[in-house]
N, C-alpha and C. Protein backbone atom coordinates (compact mmCIF):
# COMPACT_ATOMS: atom_id res chain seq x y z
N UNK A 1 59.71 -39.10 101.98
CA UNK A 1 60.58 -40.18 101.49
C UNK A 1 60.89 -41.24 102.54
N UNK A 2 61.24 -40.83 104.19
CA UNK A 2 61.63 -42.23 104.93
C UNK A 2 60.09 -43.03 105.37
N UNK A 3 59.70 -42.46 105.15
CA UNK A 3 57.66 -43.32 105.39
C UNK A 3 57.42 -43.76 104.05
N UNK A 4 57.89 -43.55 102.70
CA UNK A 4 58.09 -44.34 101.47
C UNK A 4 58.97 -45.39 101.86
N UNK A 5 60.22 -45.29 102.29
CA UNK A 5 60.89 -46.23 102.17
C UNK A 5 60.48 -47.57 103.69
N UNK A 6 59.69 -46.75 104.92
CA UNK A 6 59.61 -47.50 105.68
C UNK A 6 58.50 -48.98 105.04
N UNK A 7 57.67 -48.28 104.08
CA UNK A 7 56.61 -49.35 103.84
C UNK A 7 57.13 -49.90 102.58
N UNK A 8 58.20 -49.59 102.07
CA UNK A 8 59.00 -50.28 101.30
C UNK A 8 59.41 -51.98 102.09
N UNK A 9 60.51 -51.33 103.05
CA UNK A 9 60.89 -52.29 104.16
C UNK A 9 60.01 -53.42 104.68
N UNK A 10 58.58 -52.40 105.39
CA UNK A 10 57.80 -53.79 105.51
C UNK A 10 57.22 -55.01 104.66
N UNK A 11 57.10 -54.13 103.24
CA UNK A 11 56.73 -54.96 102.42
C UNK A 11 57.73 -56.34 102.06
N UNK A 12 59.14 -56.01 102.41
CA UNK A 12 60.13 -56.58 101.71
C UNK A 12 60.10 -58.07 103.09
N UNK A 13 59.66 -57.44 104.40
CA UNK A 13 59.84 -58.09 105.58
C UNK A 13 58.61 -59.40 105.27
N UNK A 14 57.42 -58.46 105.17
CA UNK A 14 56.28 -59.53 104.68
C UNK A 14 56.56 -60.43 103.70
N UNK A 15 56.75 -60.09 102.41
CA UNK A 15 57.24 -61.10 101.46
C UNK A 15 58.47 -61.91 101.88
N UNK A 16 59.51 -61.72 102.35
CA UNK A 16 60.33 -62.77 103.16
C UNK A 16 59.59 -64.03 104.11
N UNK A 17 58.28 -62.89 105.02
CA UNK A 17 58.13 -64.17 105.53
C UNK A 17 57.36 -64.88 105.07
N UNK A 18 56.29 -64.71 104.45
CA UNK A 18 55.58 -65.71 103.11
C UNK A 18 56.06 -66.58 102.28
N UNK A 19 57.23 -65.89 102.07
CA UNK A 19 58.07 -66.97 100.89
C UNK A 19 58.67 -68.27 101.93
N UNK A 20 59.04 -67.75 103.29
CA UNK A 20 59.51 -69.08 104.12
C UNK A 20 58.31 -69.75 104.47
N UNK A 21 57.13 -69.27 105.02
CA UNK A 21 56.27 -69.92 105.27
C UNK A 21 55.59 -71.25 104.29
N UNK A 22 55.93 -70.37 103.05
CA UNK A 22 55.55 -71.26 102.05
C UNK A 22 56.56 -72.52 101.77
N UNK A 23 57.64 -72.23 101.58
CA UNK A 23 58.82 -73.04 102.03
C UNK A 23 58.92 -74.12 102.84
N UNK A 24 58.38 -73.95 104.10
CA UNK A 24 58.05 -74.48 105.10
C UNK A 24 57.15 -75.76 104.59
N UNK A 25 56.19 -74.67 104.05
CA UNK A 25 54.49 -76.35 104.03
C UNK A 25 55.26 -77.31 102.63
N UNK A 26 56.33 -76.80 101.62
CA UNK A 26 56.45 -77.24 100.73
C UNK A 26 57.60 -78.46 101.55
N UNK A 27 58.06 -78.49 102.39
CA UNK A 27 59.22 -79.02 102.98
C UNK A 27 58.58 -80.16 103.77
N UNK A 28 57.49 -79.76 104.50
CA UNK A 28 56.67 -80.74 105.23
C UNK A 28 55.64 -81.42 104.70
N UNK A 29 55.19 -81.03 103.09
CA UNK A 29 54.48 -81.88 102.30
C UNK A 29 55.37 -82.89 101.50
N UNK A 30 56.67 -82.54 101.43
CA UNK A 30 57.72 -83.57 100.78
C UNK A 30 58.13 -84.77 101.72
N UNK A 31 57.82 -84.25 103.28
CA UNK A 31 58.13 -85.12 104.47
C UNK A 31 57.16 -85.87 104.76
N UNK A 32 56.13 -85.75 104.76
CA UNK A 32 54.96 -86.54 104.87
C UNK A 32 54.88 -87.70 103.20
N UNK A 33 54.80 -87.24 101.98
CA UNK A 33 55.02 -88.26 101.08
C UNK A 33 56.30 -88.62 100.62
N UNK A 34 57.16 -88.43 101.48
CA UNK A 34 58.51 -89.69 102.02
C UNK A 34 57.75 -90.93 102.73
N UNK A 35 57.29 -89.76 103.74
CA UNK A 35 56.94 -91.29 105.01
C UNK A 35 55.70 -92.66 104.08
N UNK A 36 54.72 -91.73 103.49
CA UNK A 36 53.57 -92.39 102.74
C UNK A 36 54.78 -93.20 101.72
N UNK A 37 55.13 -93.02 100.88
CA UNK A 37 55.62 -93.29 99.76
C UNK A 37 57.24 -94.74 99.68
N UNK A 38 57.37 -93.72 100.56
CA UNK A 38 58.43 -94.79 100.49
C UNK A 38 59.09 -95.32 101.86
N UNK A 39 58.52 -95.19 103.45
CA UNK A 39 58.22 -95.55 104.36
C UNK A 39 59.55 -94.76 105.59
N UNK A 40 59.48 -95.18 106.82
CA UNK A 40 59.63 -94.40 107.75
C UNK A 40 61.79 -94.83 107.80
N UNK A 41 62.12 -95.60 107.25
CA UNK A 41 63.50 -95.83 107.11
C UNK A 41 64.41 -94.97 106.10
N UNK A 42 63.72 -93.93 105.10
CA UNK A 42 64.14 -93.37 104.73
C UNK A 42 63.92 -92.12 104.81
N UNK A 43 63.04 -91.49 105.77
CA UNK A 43 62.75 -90.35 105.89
C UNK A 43 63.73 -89.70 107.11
N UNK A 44 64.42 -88.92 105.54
CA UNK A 44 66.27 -88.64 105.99
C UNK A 44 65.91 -86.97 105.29
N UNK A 45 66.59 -86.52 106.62
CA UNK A 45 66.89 -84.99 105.94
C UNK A 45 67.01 -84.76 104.37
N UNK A 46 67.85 -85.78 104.59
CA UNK A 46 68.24 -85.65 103.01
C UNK A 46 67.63 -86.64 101.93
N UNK A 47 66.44 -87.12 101.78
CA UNK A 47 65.83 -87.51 101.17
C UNK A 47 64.36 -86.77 101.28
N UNK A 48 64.14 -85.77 102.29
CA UNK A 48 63.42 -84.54 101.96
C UNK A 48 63.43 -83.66 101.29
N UNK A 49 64.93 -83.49 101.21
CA UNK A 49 65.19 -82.03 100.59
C UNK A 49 64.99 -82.52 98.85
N UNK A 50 65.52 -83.70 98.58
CA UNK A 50 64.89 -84.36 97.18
C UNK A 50 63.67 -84.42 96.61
N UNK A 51 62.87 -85.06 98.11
CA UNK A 51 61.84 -85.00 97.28
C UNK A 51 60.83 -83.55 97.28
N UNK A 52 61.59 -82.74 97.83
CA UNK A 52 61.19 -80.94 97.87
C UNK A 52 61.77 -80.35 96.98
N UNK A 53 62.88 -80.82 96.11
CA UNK A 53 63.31 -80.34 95.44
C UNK A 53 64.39 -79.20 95.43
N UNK A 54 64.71 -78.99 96.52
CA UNK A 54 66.06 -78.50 96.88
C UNK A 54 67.04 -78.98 97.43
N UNK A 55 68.07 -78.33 97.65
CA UNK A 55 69.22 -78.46 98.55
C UNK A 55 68.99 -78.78 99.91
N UNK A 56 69.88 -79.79 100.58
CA UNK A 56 69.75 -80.22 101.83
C UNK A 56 70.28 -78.62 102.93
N UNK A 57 71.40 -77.89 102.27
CA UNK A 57 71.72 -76.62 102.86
C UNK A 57 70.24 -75.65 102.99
N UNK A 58 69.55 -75.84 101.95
CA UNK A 58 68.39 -75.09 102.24
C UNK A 58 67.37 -75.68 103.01
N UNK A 59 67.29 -76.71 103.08
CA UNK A 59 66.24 -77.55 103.91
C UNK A 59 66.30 -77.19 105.28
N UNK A 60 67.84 -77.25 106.13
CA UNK A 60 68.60 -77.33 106.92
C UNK A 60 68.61 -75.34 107.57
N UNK A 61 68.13 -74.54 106.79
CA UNK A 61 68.13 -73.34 106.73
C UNK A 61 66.64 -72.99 107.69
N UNK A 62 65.60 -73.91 107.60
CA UNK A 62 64.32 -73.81 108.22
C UNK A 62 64.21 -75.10 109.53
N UNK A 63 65.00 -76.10 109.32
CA UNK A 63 64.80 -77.36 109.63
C UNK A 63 66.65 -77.94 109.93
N UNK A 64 67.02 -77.55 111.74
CA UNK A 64 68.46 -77.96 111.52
C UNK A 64 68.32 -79.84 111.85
N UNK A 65 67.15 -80.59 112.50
CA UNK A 65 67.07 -81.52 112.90
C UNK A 65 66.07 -82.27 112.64
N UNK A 66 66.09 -83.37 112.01
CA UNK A 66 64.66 -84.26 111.71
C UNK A 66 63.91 -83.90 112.94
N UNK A 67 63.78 -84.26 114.01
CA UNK A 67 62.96 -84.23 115.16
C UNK A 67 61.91 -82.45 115.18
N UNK A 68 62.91 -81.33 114.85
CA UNK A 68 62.07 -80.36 114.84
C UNK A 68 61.34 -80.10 113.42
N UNK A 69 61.77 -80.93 112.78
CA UNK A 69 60.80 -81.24 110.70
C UNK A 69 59.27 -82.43 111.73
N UNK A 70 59.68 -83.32 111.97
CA UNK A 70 58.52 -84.11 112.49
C UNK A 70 57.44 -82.86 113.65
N UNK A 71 58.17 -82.64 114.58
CA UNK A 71 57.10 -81.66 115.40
C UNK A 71 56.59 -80.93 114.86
N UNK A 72 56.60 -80.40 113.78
CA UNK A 72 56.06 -79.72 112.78
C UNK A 72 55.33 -79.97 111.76
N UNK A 73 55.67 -81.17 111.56
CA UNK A 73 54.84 -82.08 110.53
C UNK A 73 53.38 -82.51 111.32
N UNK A 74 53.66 -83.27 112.74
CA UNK A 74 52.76 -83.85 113.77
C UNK A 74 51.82 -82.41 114.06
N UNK A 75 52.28 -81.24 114.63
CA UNK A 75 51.38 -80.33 114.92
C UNK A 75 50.35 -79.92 113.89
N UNK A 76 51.45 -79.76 112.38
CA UNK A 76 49.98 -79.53 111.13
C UNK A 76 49.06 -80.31 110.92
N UNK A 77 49.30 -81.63 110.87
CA UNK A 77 48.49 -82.69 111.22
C UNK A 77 47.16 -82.72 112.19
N UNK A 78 47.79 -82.08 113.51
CA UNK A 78 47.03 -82.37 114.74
C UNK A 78 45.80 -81.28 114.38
N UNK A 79 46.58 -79.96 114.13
CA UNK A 79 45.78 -78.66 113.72
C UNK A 79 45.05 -79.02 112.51
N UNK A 80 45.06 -79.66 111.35
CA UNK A 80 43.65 -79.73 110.26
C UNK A 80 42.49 -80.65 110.99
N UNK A 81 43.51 -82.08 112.17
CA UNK A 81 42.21 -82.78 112.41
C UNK A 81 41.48 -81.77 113.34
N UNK A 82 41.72 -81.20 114.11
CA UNK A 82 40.98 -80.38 115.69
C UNK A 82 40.19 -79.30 114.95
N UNK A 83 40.93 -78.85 114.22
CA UNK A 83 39.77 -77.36 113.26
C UNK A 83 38.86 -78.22 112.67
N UNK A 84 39.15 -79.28 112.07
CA UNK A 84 38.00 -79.98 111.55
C UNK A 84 37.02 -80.19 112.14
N UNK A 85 36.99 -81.25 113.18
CA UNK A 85 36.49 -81.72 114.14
C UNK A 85 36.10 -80.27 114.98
N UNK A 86 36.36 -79.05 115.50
CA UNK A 86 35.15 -77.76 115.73
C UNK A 86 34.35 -77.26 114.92
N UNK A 87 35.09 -78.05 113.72
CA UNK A 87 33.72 -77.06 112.41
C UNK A 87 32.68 -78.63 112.35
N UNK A 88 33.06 -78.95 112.45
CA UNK A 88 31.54 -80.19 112.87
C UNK A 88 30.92 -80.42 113.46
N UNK A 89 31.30 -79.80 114.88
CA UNK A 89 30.87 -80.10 115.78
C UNK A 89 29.68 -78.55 115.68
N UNK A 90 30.27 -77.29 115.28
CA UNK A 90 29.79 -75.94 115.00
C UNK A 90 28.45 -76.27 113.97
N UNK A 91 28.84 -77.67 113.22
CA UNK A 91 27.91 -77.60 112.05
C UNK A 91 26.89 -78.44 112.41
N UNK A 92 26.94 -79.31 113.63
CA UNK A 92 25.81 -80.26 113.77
C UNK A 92 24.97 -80.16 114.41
N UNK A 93 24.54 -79.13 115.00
CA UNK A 93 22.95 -78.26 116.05
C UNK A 93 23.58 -78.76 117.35
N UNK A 94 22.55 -78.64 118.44
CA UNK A 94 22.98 -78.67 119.98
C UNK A 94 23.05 -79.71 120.91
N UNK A 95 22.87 -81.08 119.58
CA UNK A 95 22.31 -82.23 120.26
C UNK A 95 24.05 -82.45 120.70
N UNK A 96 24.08 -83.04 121.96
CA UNK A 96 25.68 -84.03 121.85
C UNK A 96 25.87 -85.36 121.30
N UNK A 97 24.31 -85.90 120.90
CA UNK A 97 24.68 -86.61 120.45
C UNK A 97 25.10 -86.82 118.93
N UNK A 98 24.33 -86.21 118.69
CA UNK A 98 24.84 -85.54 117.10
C UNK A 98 25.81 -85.37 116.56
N UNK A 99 26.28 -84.97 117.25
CA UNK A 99 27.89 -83.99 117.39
C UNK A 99 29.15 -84.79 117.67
N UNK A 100 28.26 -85.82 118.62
CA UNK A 100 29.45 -87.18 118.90
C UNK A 100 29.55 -87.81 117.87
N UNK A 101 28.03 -88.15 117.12
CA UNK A 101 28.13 -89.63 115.57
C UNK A 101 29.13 -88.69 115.05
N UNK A 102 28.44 -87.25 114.48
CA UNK A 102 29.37 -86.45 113.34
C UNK A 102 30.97 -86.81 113.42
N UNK A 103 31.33 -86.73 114.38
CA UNK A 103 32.97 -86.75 114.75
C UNK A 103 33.26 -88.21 114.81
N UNK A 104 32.70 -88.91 115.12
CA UNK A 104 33.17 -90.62 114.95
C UNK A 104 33.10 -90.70 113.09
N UNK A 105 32.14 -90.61 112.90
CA UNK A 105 31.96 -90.51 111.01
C UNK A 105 33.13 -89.86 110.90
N UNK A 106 33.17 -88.51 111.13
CA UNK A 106 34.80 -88.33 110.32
C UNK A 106 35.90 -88.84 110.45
N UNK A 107 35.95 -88.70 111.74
CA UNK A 107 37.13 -89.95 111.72
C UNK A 107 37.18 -91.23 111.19
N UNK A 108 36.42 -91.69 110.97
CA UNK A 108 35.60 -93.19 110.46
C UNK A 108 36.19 -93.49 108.63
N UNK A 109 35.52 -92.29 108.35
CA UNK A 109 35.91 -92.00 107.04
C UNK A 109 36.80 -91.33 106.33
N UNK A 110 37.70 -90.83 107.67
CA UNK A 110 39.22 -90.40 106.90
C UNK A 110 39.83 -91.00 106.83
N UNK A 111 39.43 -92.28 107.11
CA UNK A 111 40.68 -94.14 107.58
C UNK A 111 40.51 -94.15 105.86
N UNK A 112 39.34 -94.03 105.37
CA UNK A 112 39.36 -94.51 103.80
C UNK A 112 40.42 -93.83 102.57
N UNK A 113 40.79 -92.63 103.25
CA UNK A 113 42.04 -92.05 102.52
C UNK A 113 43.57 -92.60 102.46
N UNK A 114 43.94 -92.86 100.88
CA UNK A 114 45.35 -93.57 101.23
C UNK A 114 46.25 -92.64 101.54
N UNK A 115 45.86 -91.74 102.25
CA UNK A 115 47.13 -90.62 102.86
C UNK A 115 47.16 -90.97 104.55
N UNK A 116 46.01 -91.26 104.96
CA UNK A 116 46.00 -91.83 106.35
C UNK A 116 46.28 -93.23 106.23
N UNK A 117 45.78 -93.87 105.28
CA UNK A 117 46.15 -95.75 105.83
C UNK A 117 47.49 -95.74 105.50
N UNK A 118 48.07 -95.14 105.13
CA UNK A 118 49.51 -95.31 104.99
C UNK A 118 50.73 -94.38 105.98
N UNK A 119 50.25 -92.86 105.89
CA UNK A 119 50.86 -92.35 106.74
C UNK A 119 51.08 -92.78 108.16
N UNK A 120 49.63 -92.81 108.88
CA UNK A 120 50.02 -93.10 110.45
C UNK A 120 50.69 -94.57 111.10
N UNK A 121 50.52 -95.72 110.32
CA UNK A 121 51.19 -96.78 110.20
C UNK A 121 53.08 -96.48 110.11
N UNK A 122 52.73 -95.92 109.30
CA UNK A 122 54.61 -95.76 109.18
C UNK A 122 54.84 -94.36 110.25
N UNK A 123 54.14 -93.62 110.94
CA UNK A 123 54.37 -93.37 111.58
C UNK A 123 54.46 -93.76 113.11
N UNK A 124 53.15 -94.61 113.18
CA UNK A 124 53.54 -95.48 114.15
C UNK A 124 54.82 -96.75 114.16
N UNK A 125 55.41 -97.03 113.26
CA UNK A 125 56.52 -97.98 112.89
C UNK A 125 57.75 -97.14 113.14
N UNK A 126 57.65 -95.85 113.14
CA UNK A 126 58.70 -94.62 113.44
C UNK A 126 58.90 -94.23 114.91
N UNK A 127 57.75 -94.46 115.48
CA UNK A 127 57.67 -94.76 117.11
C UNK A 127 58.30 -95.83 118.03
N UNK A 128 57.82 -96.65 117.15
CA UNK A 128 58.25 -98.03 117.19
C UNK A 128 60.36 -97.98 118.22
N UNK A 129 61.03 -97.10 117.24
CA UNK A 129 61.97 -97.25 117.77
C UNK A 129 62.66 -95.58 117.78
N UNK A 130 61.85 -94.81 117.83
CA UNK A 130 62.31 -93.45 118.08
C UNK A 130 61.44 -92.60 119.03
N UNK A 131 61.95 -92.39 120.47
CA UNK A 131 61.17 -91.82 121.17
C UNK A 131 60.85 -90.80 120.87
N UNK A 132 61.43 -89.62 120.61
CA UNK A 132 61.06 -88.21 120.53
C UNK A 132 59.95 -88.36 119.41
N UNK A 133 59.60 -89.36 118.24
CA UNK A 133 58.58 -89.71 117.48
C UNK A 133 57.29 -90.33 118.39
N UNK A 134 57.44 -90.99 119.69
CA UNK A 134 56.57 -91.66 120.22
C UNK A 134 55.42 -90.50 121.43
N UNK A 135 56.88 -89.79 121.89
CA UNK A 135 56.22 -88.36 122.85
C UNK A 135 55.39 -87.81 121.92
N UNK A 136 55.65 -87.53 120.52
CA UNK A 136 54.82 -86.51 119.94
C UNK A 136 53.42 -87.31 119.45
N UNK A 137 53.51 -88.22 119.08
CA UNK A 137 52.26 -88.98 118.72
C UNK A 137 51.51 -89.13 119.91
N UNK A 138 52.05 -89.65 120.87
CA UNK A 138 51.39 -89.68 122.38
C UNK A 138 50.42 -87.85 122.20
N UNK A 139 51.16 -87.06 122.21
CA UNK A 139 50.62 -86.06 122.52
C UNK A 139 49.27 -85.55 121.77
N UNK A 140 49.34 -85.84 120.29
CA UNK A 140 48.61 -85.50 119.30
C UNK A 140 47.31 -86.63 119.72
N UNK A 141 47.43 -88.09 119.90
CA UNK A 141 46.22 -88.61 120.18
C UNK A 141 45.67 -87.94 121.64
N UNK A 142 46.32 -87.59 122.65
CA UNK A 142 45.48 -86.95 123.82
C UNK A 142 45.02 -85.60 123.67
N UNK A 143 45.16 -84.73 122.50
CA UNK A 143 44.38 -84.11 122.07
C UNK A 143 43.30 -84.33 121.32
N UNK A 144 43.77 -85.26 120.96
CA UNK A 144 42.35 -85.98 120.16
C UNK A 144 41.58 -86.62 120.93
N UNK A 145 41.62 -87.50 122.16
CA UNK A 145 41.11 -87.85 123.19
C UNK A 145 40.49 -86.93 123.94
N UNK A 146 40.52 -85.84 123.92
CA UNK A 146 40.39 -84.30 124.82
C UNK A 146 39.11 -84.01 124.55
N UNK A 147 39.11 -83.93 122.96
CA UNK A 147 38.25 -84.00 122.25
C UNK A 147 36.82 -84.98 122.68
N UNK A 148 37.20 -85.76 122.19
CA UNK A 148 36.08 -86.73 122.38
C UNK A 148 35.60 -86.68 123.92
N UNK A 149 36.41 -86.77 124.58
CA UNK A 149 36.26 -86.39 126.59
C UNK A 149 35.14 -85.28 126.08
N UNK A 150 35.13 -84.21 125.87
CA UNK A 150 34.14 -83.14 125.68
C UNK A 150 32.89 -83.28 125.35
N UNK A 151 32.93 -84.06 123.95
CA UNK A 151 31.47 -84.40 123.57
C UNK A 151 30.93 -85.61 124.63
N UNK A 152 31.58 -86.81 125.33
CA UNK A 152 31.47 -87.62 125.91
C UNK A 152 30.42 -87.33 127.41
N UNK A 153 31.31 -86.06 128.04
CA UNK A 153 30.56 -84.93 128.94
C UNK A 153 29.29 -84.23 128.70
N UNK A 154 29.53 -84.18 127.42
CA UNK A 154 28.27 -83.11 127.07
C UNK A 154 27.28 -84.23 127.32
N UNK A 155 27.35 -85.66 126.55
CA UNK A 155 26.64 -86.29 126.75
C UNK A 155 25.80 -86.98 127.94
N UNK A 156 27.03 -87.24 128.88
CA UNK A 156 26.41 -87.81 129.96
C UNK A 156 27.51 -87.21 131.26
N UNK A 157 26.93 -85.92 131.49
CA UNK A 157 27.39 -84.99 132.38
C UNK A 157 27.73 -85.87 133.88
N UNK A 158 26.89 -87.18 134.02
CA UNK A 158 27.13 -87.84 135.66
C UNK A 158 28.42 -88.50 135.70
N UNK A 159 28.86 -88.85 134.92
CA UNK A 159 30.28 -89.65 134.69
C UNK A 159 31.30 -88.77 135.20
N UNK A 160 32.32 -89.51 135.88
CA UNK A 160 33.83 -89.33 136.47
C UNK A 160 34.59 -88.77 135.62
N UNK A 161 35.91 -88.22 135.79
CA UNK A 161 36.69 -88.12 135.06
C UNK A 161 37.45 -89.02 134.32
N UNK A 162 37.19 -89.80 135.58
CA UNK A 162 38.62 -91.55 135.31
C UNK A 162 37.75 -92.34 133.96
N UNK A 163 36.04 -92.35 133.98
CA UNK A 163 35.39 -92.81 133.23
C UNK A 163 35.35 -92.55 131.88
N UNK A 164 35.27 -90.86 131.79
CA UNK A 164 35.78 -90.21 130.47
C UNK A 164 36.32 -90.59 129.72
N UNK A 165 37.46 -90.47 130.45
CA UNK A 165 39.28 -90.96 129.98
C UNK A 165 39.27 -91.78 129.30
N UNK A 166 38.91 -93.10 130.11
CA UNK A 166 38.41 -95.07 129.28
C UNK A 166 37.94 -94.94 128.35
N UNK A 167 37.09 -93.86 128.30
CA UNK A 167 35.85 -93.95 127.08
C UNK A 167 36.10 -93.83 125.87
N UNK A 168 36.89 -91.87 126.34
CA UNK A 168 37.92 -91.79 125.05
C UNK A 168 38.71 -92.39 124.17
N UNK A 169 39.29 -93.31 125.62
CA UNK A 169 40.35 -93.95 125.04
C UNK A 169 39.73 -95.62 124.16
N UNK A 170 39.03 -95.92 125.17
CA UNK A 170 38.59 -97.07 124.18
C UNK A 170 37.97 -96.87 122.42
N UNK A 171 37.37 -95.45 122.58
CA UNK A 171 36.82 -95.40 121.15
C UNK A 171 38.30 -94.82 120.53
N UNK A 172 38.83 -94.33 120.77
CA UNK A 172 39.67 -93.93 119.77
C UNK A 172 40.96 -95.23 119.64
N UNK A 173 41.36 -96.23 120.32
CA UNK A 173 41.61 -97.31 120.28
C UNK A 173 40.92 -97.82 119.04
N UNK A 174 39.65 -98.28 119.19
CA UNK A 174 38.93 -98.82 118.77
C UNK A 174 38.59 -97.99 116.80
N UNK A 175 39.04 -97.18 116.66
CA UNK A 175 38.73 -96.59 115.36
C UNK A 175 40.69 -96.63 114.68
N UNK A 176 41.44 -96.29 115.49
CA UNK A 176 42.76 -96.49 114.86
C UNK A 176 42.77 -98.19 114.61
N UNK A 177 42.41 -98.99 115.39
CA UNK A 177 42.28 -100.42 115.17
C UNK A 177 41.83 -100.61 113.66
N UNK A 178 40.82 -99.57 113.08
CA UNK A 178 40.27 -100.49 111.94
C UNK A 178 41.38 -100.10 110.72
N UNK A 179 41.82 -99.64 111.17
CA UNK A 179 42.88 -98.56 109.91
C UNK A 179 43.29 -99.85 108.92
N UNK A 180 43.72 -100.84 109.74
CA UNK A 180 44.04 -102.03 108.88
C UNK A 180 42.88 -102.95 108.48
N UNK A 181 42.39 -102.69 108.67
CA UNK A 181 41.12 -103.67 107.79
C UNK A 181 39.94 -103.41 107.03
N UNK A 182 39.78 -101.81 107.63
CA UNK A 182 39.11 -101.27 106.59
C UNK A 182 39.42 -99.77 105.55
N UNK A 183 40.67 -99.51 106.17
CA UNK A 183 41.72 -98.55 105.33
C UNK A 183 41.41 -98.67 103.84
N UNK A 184 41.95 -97.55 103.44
CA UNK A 184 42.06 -97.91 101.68
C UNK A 184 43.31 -98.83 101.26
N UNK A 185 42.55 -99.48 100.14
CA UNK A 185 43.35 -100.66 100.41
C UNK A 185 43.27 -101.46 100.78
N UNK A 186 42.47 -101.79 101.90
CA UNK A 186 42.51 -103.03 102.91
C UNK A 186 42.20 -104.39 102.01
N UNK A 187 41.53 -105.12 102.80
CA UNK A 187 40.81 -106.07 102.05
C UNK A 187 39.34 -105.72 102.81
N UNK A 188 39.02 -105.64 103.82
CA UNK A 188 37.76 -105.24 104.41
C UNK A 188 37.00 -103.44 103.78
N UNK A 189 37.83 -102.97 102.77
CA UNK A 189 37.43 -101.73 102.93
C UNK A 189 36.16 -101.57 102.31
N UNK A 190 35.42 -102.36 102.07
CA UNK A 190 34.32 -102.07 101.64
C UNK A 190 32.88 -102.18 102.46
N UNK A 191 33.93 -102.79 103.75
CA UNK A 191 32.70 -102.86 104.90
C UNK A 191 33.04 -101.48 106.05
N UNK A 192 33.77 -100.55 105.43
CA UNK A 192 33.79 -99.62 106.11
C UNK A 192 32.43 -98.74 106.38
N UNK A 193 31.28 -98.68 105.99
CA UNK A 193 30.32 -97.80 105.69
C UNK A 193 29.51 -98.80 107.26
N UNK A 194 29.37 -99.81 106.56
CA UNK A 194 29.01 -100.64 108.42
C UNK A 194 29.80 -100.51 108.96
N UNK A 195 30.86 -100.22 109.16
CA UNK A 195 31.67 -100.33 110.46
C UNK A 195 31.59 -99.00 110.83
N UNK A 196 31.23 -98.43 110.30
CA UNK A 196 30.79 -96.85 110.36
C UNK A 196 29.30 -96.79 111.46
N UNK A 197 28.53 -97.41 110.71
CA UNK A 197 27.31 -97.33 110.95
C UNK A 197 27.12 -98.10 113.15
N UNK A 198 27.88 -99.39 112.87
CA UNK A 198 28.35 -100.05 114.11
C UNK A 198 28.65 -99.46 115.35
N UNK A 199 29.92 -98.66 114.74
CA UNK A 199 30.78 -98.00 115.24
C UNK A 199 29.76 -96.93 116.38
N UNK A 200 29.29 -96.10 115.29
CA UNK A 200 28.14 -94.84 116.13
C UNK A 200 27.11 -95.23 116.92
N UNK A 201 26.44 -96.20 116.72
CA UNK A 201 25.95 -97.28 117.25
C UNK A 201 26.27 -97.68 118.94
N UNK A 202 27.09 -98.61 119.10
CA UNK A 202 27.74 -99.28 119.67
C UNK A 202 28.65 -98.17 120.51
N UNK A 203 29.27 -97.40 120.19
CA UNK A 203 29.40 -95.85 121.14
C UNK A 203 28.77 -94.99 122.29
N UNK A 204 27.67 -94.92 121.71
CA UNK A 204 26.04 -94.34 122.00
C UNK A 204 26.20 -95.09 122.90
N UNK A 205 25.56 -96.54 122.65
CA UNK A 205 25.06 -96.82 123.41
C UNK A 205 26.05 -97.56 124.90
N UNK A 206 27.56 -97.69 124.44
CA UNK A 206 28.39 -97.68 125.68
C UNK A 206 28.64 -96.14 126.57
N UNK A 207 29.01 -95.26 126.48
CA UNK A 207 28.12 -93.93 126.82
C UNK A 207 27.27 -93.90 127.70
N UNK A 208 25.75 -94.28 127.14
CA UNK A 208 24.46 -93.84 127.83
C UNK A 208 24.35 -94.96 129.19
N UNK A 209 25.39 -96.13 128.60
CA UNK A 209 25.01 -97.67 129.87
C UNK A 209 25.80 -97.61 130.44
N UNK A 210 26.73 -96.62 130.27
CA UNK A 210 27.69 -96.32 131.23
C UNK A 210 27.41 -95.84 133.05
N UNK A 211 27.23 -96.80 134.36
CA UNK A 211 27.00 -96.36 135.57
C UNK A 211 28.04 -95.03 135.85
N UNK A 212 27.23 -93.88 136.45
CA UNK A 212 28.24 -93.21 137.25
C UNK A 212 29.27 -93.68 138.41
């Protein structure tokens, strides 16, 4: 009977934490289409818990401070793009260069989703005048920069570190830049497929002409 009731217990422990976990993504999918939806001035504790559909006491039960709802929001974020971006890189054979277009294309072509042309804008407008919003975005693009540093290496192993860095940084500069013009929505968005094509292009070949 107490080894009945112990796996009673765990079961009761597991389902508790599933039900919060779930709780959780339902809380941070209501926080993210605040920010999309109706922009970064109202994304208020308490206009989460609305559009989650509960109580602000319950919101407040997982989440005592907007700032630790955003770090949480920013990390799930950071974590679908980076798993993404290894399963592409896993999926595109041994070339680096391959592996570099693959990952510029996705990124390229997730600008065309109106969950990104809208989200990171108002999140960058949330930066704009809230630091603890600006540290975390800072952080999430230098993982994403990290990224690209890697395939960048693979590619042309003679290059510096300091060189990397620029490289990274200029292409990923250079792809958040188009968000507004060839985003969904835009008015340019239909020249996204060339700017795609450009883009991989014009990469490559800053990269390979790159002096050590």
């Amino acid at each position: 009977m107490p080894r009945q009731g112990n796996k009673q217990q765990r079961r009761a422990r597991v389902a508790t934490y599933e039900k919060g976990q779930a709780r959780i993504e339902e809380i941070l999918d209501a926080a993210a289409d605040v920010l999309i939806n109706q922009g970064y001035k109202k994304l208020t504790l308490r206009q989460i818990a609305m559009q989650a559909g509960i109580k602000v006491g319950n919101l407040t039960y997982y989440y005592r401070t907007k700032e630790a709802l955003l770090k949480d929001l920013l990390e799930k974020i950071l974590f679908v793009y980076l798993d993404e971006m290894d399963r592409i890189v896993e999926a595109s054979g041994d070339s680096p260069e391959n592996r570099f277009v693959a990952i510029i294309e996705y990124l390229i072509e997730d600008l065309h989703t109106q969950r990104t042309t809208r989200f990171f804008p108002e999140l960058w407008a949330l930066a704009n005048h809230d630091t603890y919003t600006a540290e975390l975005m800072d952080n999430m693009y230098a993982a994403e920069r990290r990224a690209l540093r890697k395939l960048i290496e693979a590619i042309k192993p003679q290059l510096d570190e300091r060189q990397t860095r620029q490289l990274a940084l200029f292409i990923s500069c250079s792809i958040e830049g188009m968000t507004m013009f060839v985003g969904a929505g835009k008015n340019q968005e239909n020249n996204l497929q060339a700017m795609k094509k450009l883009a991989c292009k014009s990469f490559l070949q800053l990269i390979e002409q790159a002096s050590p």
